[in-house]
N, C-alpha and C. Protein backbone atom coordinates (compact mmCIF):
# COMPACT_ATOMS: atom_id res chain seq x y z
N UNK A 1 0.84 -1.18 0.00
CA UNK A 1 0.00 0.00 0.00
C UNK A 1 0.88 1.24 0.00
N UNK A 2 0.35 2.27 -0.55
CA UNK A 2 1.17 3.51 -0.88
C UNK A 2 0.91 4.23 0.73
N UNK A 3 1.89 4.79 0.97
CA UNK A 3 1.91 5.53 1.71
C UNK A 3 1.03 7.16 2.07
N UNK A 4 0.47 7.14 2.92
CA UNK A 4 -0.92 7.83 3.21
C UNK A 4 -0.71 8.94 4.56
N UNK A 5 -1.22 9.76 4.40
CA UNK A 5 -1.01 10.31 5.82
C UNK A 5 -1.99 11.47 5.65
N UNK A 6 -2.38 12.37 7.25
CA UNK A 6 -3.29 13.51 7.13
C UNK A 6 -3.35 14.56 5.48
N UNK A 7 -4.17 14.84 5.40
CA UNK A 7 -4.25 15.57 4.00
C UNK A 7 -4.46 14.78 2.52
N UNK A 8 -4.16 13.79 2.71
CA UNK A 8 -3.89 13.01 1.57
C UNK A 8 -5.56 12.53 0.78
N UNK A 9 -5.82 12.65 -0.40
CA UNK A 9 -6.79 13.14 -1.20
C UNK A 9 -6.80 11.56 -1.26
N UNK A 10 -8.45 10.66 -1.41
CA UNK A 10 -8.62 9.42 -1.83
C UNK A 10 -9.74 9.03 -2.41
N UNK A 11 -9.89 8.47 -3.69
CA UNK A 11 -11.26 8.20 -4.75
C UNK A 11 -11.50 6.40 -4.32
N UNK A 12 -12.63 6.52 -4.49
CA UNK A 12 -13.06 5.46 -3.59
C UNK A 12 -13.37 4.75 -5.24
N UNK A 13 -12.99 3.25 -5.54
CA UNK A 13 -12.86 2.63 -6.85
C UNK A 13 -13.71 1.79 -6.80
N UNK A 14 -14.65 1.33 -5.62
CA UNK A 14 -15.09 -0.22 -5.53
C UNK A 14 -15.96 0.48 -4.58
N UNK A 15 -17.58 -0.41 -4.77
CA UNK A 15 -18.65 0.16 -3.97
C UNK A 15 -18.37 0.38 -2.52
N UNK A 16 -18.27 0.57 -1.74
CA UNK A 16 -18.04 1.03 0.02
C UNK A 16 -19.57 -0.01 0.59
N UNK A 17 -20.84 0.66 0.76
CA UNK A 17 -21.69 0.71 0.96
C UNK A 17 -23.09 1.35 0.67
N UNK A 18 -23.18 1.56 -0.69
CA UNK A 18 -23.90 2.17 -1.24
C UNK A 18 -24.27 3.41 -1.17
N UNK A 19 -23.82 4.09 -0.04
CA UNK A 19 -23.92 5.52 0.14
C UNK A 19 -23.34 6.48 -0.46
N UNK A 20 -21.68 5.69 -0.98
CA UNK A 20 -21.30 7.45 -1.74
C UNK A 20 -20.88 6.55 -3.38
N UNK A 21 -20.84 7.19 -4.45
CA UNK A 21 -21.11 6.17 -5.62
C UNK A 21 -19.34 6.34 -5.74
N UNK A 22 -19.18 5.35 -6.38
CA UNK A 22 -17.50 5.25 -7.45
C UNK A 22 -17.36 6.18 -7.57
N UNK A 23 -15.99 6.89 -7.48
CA UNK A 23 -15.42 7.93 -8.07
C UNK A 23 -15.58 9.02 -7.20
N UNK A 24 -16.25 9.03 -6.03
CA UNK A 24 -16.55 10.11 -4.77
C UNK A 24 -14.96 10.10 -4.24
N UNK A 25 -14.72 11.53 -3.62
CA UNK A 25 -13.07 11.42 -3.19
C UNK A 25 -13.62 12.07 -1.40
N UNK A 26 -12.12 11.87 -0.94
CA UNK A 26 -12.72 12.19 0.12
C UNK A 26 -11.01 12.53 0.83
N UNK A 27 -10.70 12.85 2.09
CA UNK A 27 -9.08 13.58 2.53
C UNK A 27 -9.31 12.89 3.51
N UNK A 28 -8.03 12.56 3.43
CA UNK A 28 -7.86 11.18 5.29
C UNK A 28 -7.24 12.69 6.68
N UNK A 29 -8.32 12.58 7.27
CA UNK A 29 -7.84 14.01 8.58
C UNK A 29 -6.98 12.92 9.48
N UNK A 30 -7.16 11.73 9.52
CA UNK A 30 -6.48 11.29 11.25
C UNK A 30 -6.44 9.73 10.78
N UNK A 31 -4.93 8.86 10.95
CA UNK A 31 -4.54 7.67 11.01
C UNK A 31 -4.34 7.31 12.21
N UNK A 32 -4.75 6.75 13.39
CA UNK A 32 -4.74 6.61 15.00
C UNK A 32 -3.29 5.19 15.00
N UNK A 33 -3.61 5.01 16.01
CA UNK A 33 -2.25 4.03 16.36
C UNK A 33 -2.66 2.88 16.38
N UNK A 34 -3.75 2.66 15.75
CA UNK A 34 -4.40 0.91 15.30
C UNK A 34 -4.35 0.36 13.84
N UNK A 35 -4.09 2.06 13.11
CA UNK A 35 -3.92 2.02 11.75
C UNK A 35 -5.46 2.24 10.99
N UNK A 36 -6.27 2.41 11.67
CA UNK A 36 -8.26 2.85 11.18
C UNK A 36 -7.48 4.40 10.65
N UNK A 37 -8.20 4.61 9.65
CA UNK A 37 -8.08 5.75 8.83
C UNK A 37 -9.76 6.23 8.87
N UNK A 38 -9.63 7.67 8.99
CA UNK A 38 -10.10 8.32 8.98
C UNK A 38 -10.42 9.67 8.00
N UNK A 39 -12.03 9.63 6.91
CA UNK A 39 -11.56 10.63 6.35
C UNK A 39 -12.98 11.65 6.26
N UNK A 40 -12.50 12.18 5.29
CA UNK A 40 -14.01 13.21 5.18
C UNK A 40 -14.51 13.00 3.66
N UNK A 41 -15.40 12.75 3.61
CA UNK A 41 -16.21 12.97 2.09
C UNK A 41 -16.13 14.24 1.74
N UNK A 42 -15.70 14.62 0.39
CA UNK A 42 -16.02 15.97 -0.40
C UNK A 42 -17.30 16.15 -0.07
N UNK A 43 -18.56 15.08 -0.36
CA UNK A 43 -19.40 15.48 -0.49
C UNK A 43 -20.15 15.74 1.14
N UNK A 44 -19.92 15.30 2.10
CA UNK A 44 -19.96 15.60 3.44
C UNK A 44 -19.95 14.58 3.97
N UNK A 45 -19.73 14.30 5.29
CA UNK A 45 -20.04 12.92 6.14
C UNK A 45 -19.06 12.66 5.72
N UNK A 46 -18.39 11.55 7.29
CA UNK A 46 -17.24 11.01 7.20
C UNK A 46 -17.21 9.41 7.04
N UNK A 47 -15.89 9.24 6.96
CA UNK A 47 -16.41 7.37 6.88
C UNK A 47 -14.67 6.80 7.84
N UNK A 48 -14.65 5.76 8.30
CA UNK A 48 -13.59 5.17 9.30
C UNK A 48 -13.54 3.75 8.43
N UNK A 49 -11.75 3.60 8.09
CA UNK A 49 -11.55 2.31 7.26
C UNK A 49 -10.61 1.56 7.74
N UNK A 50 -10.10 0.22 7.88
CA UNK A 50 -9.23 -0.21 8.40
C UNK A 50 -8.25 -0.29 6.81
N UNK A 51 -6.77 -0.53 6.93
CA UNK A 51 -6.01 -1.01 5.82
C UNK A 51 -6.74 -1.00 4.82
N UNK A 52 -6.93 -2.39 5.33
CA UNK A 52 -7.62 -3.90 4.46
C UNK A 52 -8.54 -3.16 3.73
N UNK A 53 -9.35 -2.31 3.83
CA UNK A 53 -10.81 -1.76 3.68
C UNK A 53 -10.35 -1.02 2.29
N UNK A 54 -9.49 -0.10 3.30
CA UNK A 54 -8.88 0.84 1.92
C UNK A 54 -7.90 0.35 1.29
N UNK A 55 -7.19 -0.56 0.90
CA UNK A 55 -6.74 -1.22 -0.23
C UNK A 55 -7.49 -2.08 -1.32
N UNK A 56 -8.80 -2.52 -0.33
CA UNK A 56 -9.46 -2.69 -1.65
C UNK A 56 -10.51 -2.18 -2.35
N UNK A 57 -10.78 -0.92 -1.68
CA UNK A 57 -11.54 0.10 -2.04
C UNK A 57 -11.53 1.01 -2.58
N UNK A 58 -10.37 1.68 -2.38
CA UNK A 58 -9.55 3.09 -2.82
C UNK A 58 -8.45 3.02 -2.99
N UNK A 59 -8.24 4.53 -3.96
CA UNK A 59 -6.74 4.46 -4.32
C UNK A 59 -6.79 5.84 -4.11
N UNK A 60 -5.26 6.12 -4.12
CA UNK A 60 -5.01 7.67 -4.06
C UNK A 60 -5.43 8.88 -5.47
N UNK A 61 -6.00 9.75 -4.70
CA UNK A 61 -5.85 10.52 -5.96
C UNK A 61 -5.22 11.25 -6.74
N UNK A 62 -5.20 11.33 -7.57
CA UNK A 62 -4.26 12.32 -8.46
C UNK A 62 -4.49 13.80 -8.01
């Protein structure tokens, strides 16, 4: 996995949970010391991912 940290811009590639569609991006605010990432939707509302979650969900954005 690419290396990630606060600020870092992420497009979500693979359905999540039906709430935000393909191609929604969103900025990771907080990686805690368990490794759960934390980010914010562009479009609002936040979402909490482990690794695993976001490697096969998202990729970084351009």
């Amino acid at each position: 996995m690419e290396k990630i940290s606060a600020g870092t811009k992420i497009r979500l590639v693979k359905d999540l949970d039906g709430k935000n569609p393909v191609g929604s991006t969103a900025t990771v605010v907080y990686i805690d010391e368990f490794g759960q990432i934390f980010a914010d939707w562009t479009e609002g509302g936040q979402v909490r991912l482990s690794k695993e979650l976001f490697a096969k969900c998202f990729e970084i954005a351009a």
